[in-house]
N, C-alpha and C. Protein backbone atom coordinates (compact mmCIF):
# COMPACT_ATOMS: atom_id res chain seq x y z
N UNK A 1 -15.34 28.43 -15.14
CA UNK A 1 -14.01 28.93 -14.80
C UNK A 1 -13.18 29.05 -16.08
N UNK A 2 -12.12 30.16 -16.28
CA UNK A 2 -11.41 30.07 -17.32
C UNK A 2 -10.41 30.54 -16.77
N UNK A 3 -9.09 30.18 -17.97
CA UNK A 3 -7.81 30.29 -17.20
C UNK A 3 -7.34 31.29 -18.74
N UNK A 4 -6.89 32.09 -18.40
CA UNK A 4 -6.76 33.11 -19.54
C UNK A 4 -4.97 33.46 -19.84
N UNK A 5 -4.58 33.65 -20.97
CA UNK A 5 -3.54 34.00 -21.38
C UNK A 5 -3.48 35.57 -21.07
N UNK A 6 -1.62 35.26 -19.82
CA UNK A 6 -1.57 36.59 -19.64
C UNK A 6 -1.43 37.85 -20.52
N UNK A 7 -1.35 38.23 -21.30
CA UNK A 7 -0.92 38.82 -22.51
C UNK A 7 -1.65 39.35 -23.17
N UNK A 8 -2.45 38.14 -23.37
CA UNK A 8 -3.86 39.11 -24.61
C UNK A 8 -4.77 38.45 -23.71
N UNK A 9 -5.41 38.20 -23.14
CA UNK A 9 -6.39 38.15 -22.20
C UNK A 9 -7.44 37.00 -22.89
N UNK A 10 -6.92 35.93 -23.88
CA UNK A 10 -7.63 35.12 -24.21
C UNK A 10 -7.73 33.92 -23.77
N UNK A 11 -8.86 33.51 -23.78
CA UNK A 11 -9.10 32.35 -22.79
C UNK A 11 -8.64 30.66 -23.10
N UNK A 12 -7.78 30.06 -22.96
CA UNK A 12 -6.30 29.11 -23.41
C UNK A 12 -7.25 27.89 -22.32
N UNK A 13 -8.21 28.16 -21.49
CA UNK A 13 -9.21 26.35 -21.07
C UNK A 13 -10.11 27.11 -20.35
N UNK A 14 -10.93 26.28 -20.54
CA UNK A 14 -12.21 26.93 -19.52
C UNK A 14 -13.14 25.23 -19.89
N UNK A 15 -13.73 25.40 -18.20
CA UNK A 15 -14.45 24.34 -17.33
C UNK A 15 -15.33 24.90 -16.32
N UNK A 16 -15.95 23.60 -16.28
CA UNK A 16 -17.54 23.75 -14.88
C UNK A 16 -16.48 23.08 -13.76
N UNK A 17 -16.20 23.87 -12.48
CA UNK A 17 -15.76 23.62 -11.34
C UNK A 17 -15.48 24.59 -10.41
N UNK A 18 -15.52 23.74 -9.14
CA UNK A 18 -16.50 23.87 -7.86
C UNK A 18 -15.11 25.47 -7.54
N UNK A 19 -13.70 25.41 -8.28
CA UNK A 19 -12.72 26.61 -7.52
C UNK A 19 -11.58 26.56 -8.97
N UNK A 20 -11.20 27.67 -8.36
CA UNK A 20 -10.03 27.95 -9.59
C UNK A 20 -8.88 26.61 -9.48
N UNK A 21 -8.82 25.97 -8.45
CA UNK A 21 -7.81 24.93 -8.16
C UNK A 21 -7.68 24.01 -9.27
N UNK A 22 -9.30 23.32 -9.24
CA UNK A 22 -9.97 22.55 -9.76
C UNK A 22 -9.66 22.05 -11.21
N UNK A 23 -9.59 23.90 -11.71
CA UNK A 23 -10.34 23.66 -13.09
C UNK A 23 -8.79 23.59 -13.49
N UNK A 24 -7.53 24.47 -13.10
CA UNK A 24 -6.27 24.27 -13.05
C UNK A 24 -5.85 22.72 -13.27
N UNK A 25 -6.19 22.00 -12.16
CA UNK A 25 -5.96 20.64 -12.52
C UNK A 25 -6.06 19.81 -13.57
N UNK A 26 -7.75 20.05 -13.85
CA UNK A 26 -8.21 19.63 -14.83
C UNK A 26 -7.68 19.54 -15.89
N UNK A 27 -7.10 21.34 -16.33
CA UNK A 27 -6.73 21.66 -17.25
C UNK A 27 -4.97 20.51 -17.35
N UNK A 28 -4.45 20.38 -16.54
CA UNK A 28 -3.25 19.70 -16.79
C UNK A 28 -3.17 18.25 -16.44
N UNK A 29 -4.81 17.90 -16.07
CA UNK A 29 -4.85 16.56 -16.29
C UNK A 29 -5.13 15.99 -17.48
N UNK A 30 -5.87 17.02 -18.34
CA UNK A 30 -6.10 17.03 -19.99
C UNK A 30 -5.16 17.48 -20.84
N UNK A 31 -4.07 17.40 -20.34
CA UNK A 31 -2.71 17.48 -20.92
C UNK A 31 -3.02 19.50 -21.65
N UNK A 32 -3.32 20.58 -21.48
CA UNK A 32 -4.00 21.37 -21.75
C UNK A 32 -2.35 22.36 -22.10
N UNK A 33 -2.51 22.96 -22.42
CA UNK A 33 -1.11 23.95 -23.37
C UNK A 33 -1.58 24.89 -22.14
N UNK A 34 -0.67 24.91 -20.98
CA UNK A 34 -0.75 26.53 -20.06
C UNK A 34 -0.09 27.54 -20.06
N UNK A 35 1.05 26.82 -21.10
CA UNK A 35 1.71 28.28 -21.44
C UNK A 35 1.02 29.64 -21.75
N UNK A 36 2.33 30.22 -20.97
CA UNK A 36 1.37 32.18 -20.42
C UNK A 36 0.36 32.27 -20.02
N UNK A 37 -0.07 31.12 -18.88
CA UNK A 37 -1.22 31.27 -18.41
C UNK A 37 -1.11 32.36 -17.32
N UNK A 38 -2.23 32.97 -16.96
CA UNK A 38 -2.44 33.72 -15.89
C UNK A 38 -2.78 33.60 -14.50
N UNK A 39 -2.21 32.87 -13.81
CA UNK A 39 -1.99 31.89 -12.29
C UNK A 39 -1.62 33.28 -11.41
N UNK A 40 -2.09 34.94 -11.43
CA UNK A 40 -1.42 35.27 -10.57
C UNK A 40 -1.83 35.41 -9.32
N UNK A 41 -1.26 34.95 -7.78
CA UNK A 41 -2.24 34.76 -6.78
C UNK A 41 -2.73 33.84 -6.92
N UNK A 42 -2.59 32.51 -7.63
CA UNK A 42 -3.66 31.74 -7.37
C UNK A 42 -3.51 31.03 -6.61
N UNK A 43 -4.49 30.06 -5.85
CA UNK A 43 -4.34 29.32 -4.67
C UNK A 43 -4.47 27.91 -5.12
N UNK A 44 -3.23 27.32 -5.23
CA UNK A 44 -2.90 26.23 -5.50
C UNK A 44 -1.85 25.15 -4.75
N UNK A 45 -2.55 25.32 -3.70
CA UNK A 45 -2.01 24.40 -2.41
C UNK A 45 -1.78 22.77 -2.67
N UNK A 46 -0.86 22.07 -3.08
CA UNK A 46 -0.76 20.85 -3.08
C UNK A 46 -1.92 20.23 -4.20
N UNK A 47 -1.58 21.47 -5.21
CA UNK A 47 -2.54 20.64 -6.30
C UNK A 47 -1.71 19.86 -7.22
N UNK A 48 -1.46 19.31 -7.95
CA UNK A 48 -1.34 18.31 -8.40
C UNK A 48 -1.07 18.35 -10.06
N UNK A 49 0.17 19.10 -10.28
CA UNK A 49 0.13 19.69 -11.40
C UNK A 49 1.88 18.92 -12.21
N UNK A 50 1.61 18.40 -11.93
CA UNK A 50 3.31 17.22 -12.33
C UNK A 50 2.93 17.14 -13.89
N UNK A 51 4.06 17.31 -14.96
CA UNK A 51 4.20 17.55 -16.26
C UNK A 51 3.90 18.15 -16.81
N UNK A 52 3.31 19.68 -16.17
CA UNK A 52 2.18 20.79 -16.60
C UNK A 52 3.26 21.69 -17.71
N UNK A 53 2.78 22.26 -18.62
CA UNK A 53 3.28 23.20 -19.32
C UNK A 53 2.68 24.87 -18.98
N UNK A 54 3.85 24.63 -18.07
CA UNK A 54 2.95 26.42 -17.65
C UNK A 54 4.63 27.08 -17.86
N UNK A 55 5.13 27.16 -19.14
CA UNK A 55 6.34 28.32 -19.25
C UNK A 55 5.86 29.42 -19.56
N UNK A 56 6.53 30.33 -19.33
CA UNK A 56 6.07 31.84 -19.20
C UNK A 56 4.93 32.01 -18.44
N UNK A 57 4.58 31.44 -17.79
CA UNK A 57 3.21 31.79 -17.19
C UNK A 57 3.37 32.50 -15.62
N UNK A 58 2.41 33.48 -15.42
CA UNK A 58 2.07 34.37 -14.76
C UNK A 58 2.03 34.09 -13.24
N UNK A 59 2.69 33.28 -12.34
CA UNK A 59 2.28 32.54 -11.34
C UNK A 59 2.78 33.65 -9.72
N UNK A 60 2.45 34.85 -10.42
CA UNK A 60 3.68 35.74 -8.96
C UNK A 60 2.62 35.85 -8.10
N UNK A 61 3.04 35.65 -6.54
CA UNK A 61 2.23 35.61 -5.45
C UNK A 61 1.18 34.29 -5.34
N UNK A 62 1.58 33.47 -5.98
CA UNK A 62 0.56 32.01 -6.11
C UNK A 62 1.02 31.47 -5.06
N UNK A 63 0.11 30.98 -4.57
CA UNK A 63 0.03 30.20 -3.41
C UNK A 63 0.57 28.41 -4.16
N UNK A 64 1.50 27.64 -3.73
CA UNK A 64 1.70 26.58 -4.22
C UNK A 64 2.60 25.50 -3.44
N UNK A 65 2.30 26.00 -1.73
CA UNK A 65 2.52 24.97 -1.08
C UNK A 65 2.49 23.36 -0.91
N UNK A 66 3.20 22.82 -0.93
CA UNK A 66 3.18 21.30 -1.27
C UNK A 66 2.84 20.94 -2.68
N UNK A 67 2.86 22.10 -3.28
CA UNK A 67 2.21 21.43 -4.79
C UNK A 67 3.32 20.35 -5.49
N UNK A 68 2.66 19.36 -6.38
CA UNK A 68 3.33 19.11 -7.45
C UNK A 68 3.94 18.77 -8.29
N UNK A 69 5.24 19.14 -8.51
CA UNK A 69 5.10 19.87 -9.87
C UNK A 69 6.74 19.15 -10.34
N UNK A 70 6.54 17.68 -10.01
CA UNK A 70 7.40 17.33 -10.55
C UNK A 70 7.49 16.88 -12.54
N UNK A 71 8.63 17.36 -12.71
CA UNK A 71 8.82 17.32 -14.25
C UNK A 71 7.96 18.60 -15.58
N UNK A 72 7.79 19.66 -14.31
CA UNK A 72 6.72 20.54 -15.02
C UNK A 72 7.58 21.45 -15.85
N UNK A 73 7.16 21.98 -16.96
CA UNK A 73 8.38 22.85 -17.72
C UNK A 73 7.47 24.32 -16.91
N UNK A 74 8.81 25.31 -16.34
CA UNK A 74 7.99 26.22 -15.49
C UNK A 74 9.09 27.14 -16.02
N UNK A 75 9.75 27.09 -17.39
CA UNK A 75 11.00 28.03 -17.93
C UNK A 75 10.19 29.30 -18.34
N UNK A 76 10.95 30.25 -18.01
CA UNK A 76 10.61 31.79 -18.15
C UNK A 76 9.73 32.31 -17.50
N UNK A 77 8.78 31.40 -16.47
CA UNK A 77 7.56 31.42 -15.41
C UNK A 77 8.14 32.61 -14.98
N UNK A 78 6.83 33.44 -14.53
CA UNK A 78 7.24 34.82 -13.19
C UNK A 78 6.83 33.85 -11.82
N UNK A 79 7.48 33.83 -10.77
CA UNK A 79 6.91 33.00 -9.79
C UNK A 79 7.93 33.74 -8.61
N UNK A 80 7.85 34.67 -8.87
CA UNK A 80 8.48 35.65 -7.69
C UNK A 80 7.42 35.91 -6.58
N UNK A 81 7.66 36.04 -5.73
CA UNK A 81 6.72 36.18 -4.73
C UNK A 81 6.30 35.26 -4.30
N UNK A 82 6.31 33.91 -5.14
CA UNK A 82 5.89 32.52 -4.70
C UNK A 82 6.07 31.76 -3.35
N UNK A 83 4.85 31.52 -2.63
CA UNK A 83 4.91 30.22 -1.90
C UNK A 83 5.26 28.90 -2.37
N UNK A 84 6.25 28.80 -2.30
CA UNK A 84 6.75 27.10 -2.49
C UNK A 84 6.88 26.01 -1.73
N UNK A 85 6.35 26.43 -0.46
CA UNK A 85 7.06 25.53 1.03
C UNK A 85 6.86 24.41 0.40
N UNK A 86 7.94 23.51 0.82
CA UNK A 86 7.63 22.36 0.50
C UNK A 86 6.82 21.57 -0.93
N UNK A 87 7.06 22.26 -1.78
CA UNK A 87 6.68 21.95 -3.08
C UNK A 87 7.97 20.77 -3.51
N UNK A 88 6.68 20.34 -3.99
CA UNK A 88 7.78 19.17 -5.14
C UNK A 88 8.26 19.41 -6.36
N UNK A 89 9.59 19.63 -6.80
CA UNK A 89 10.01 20.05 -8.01
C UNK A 89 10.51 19.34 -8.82
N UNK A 90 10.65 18.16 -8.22
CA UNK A 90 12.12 17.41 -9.02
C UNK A 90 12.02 17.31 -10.25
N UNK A 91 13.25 17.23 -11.00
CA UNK A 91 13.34 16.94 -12.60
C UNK A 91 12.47 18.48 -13.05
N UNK A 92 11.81 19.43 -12.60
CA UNK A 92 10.91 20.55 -13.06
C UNK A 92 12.21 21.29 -13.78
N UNK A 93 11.82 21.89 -15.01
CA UNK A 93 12.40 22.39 -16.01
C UNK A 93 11.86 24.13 -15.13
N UNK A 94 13.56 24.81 -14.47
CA UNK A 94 12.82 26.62 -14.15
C UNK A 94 13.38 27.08 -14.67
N UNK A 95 14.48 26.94 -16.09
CA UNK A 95 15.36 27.82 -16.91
C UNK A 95 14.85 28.80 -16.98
N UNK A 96 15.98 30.09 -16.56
CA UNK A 96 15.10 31.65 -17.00
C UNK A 96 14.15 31.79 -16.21
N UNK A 97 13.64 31.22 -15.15
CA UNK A 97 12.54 31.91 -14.48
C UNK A 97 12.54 32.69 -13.77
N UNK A 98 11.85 33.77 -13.17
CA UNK A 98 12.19 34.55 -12.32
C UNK A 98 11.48 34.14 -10.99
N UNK A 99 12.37 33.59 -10.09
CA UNK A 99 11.96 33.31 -8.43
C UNK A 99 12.30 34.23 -7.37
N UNK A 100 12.18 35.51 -8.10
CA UNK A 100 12.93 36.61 -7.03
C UNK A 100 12.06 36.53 -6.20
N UNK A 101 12.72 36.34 -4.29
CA UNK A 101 11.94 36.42 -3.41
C UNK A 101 11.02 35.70 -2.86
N UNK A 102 10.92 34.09 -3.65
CA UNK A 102 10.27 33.32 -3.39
C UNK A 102 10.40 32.72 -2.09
N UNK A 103 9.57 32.25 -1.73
CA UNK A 103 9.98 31.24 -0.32
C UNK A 103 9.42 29.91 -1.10
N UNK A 104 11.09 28.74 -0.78
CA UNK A 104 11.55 27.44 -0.83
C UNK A 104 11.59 27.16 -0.23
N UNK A 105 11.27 27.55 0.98
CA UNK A 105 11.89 26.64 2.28
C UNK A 105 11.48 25.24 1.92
N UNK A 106 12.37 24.15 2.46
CA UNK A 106 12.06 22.75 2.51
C UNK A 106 11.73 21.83 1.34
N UNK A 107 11.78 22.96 0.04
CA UNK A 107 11.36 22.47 -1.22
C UNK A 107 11.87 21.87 -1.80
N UNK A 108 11.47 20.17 -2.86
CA UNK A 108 12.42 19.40 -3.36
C UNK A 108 12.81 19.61 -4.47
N UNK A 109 14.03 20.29 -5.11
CA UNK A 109 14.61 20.25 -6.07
C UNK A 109 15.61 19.57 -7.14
N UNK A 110 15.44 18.36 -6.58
CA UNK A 110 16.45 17.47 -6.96
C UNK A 110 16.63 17.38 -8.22
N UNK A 111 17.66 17.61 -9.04
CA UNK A 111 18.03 17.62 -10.75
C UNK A 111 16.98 18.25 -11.27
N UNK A 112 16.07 19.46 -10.97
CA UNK A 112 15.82 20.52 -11.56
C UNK A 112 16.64 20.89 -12.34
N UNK A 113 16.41 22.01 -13.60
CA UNK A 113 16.97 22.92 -13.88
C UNK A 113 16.87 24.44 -13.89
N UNK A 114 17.56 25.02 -12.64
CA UNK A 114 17.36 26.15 -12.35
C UNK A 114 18.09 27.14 -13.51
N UNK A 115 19.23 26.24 -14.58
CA UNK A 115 19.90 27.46 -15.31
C UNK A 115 19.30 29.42 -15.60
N UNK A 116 20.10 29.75 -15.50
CA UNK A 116 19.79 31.37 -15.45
C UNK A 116 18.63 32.15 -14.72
N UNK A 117 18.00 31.07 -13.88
CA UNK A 117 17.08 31.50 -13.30
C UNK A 117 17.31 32.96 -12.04
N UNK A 118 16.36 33.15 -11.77
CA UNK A 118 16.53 34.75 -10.98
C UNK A 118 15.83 34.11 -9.51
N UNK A 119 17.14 34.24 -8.91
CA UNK A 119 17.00 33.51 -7.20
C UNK A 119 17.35 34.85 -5.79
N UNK A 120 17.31 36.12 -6.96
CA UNK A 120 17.49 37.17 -5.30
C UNK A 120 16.84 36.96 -4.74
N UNK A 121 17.10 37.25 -3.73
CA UNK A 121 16.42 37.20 -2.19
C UNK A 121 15.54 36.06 -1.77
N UNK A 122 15.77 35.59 -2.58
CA UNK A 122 15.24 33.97 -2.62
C UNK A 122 15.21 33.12 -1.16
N UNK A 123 14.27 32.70 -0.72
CA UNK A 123 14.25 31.90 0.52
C UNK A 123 14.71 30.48 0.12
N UNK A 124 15.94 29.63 0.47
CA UNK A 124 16.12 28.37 -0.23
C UNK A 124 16.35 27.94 1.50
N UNK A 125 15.64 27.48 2.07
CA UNK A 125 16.17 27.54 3.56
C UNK A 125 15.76 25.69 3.25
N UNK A 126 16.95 24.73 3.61
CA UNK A 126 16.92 23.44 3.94
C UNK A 126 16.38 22.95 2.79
N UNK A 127 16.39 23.81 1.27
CA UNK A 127 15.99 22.95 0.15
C UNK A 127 17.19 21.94 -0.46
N UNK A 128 16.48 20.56 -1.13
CA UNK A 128 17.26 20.03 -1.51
C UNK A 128 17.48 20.01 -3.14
N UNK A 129 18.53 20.10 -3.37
CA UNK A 129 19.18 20.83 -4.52
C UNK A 129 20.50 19.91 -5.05
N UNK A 130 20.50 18.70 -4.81
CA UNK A 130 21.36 17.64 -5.11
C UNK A 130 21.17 17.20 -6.44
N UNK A 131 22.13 17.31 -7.53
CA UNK A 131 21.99 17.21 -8.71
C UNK A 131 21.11 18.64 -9.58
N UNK A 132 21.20 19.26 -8.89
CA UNK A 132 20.41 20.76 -9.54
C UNK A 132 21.36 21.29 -10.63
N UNK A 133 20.73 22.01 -11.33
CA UNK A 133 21.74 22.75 -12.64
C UNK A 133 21.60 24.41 -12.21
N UNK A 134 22.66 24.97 -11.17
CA UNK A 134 21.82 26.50 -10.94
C UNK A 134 23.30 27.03 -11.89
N UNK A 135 23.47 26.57 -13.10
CA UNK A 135 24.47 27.53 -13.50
C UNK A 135 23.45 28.82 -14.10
N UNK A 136 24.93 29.70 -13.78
CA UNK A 136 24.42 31.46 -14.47
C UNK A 136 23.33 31.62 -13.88
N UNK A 137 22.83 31.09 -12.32
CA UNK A 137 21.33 31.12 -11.69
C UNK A 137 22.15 32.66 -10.82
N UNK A 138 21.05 33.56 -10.62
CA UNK A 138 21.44 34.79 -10.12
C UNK A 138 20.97 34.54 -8.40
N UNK A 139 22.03 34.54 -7.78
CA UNK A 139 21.64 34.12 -6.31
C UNK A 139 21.98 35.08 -5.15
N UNK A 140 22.08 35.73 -5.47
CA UNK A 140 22.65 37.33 -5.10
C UNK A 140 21.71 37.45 -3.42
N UNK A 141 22.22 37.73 -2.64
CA UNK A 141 21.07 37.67 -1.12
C UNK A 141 20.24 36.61 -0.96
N UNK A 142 20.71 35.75 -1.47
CA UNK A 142 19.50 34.28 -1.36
C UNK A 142 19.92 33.81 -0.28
N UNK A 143 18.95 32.84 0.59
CA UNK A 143 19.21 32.23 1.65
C UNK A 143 19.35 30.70 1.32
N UNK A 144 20.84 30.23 1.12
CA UNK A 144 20.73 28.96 1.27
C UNK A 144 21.57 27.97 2.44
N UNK A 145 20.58 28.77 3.83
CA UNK A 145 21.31 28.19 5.01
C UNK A 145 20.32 26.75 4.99
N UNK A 146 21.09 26.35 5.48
CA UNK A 146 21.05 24.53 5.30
C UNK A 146 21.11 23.65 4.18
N UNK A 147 20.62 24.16 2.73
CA UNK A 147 20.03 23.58 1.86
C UNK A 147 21.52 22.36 1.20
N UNK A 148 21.22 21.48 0.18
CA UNK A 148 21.90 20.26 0.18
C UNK A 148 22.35 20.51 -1.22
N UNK A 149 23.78 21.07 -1.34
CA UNK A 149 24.21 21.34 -2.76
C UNK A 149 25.07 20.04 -3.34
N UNK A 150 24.62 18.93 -2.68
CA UNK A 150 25.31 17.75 -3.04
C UNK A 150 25.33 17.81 -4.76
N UNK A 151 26.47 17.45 -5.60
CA UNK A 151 26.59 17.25 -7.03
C UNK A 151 25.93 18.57 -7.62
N UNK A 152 25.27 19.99 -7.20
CA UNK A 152 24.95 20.88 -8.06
C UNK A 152 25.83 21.55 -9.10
N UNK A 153 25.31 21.80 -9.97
CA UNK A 153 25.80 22.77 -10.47
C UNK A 153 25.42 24.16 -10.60
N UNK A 154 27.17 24.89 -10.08
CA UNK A 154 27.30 26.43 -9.51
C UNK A 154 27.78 27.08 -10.90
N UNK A 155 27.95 26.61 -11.57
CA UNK A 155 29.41 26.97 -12.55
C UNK A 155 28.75 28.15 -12.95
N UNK A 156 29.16 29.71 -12.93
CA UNK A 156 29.38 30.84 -12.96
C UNK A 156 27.69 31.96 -12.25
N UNK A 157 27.26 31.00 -11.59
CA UNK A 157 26.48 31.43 -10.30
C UNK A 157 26.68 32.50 -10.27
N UNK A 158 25.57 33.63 -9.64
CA UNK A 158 25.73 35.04 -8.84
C UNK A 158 25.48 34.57 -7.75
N UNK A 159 26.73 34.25 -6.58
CA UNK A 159 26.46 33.70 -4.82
C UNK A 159 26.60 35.36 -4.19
N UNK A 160 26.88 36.27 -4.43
CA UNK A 160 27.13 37.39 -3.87
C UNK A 160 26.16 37.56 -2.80
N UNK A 161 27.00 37.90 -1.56
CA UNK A 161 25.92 38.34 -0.57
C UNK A 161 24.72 37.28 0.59
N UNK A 162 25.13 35.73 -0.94
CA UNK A 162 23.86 34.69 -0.31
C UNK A 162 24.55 34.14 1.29
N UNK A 163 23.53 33.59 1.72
CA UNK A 163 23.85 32.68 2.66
C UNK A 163 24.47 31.64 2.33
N UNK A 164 25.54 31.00 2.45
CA UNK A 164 25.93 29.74 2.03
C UNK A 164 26.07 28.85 2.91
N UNK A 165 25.27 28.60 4.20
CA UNK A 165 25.94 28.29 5.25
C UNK A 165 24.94 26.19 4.85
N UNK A 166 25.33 25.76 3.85
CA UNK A 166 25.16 24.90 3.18
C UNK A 166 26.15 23.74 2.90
N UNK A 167 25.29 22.73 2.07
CA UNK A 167 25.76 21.69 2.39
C UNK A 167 26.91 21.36 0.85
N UNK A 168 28.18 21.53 1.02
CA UNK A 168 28.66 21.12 -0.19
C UNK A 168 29.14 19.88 -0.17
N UNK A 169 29.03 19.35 -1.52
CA UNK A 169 29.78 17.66 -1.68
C UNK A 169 29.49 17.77 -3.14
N UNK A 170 31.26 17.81 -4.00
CA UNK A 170 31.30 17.45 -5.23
C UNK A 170 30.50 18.48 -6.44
N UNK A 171 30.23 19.63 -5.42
CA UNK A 171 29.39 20.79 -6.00
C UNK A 171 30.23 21.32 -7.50
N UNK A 172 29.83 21.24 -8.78
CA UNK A 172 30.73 22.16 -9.55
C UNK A 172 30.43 23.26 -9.62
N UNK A 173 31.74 23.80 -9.39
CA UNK A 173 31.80 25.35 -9.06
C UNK A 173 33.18 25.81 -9.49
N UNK A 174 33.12 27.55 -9.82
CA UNK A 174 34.58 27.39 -10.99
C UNK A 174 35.46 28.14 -9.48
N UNK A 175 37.26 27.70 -9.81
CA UNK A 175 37.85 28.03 -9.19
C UNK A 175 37.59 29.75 -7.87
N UNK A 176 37.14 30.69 -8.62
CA UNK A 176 36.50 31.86 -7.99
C UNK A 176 35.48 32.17 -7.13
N UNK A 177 34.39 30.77 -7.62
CA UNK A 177 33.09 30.80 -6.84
C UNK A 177 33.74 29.90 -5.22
N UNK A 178 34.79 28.70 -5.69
CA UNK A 178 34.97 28.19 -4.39
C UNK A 178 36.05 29.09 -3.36
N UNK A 179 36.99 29.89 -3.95
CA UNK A 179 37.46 30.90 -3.26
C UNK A 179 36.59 32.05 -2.56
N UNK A 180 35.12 32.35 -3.28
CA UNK A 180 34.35 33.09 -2.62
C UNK A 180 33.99 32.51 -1.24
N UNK A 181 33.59 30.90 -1.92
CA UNK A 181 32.53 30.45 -0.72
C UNK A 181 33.83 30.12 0.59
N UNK A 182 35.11 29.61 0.26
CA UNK A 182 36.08 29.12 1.42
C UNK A 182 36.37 30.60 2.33
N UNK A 183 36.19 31.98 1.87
CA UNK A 183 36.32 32.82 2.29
C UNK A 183 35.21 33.74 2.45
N UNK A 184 34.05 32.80 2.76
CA UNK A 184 32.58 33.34 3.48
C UNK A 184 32.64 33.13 5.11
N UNK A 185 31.33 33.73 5.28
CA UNK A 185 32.05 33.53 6.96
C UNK A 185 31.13 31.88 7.39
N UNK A 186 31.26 30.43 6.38
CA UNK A 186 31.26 29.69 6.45
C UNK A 186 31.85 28.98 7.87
N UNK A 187 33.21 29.57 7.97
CA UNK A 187 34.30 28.98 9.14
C UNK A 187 34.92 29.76 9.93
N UNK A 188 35.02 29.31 10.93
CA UNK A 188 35.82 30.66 12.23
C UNK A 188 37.12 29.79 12.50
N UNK A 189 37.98 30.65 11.87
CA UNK A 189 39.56 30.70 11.93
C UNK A 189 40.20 30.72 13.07
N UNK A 190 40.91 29.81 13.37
CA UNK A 190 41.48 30.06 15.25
C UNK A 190 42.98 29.62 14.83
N UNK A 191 43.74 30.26 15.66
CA UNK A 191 44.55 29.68 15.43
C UNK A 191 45.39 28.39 16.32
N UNK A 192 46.63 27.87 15.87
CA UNK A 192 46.85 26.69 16.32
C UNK A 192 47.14 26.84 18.24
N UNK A 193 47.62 27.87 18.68
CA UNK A 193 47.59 27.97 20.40
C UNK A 193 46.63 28.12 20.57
N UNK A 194 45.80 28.17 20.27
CA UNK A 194 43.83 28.76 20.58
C UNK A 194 43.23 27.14 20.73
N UNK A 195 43.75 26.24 19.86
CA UNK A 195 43.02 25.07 19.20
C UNK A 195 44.09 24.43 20.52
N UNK A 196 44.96 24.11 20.43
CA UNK A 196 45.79 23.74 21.74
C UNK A 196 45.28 23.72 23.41
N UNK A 197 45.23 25.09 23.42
CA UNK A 197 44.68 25.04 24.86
C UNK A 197 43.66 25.02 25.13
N UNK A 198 42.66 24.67 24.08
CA UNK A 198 41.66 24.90 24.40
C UNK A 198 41.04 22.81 24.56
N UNK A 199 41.98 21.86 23.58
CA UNK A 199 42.50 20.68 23.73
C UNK A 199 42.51 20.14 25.34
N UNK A 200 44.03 21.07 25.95
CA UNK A 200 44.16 20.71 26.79
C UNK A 200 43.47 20.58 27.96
N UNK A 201 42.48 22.18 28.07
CA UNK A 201 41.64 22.23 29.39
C UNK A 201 40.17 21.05 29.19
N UNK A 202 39.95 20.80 27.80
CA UNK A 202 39.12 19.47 28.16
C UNK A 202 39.81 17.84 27.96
């Protein structure tokens, strides 16, 4: 098996094993340099890749459910198209990466750093994101209904368009982004005779 640099097509580890999973592991159990590796599509279901150096690397349409990948530097990664369900991220370095369109659902992000990362259309459905860094993260149509923005950082975010129907507490975010989000359709406005009689009949 070899795991090849996307770019110039040279071969950056190669091993005797039984699947591409395998030799993946291997490679980042031998502490192995994966930068710009070529992961695209690959099927890496709950493999086991925590402190991996795969920046810039090629990972779009990879399968990487439950994987992981806590403390992994995954900055400038393509991982758009990505399966993430439930992947483990925490502390994972995604500066600059591009996650356009990924599905997160349920995924742990806790004090990641998402800075400038690319989150359109991004599935973030019930991810936790408490202590996250998504500044200058482009979030433009992203879905982050449910997800837990406890302590993140928003500070000059693209929220345009996203779902926000999320969890804030202590979120930094600059004066504009919280006027966006207080005037999302977050809350349904009634007014005070509405709220009254509606009191009284229960």
């Amino acid at each position: 098996m070899q795991i090849k640099n996307r770019y110039t097509d040279e071969v950056i580890y190669e091993c005797e094993a039984e699947n591409f999973k395998e030799c993946v592991e291997r490679a980042v159990k031998e502490k192995a340099n994966l930068r710009k590796a070529d992961l695209r599509k690959a099927n890496l279901s709950e493999a086991n890749l925590s402190e991996a150096n795969l920046s810039e690397a090629n990972l779009r349409k990879a399968d990487l459910r439950k994987a992981d990948l806590r403390k992994a530097d995954l900055s400038e990664a393509d991982l758009s198209e990505a399966d993430l369900w439930k992947a483990d991220l925490r502390k994972a370095n995604l500066s600059e990466a591009n996650l356009r369109k990924a599905d997160l659902w349920k995924a742990d992000l806790r004090k990641a750093n998402l800075s400038g990362a690319d989150l359109r259309k991004a599935d973030l459905w019930k991810v936790d994101l408490r202590k996250a860094n998504l500044s200058e993260a482009n979030l433009s149509e992203a879905n982050l209904s449910e997800a837990n923005l406890r302590k993140a950082n928003l500070r000059k975010a693209d929220l345009r368009k996203a779902d926000l129907n999320a969890v804030f507490y202590k979120t930094k975010v600059t004066k504009e982004q919280k006027e966006q989000i207080v005037e999302s359709d977050l809350f349904e406005v009634v007014d005070d005779s509405t709220s009254n009689s509606m009191e009284k009949k229960n």
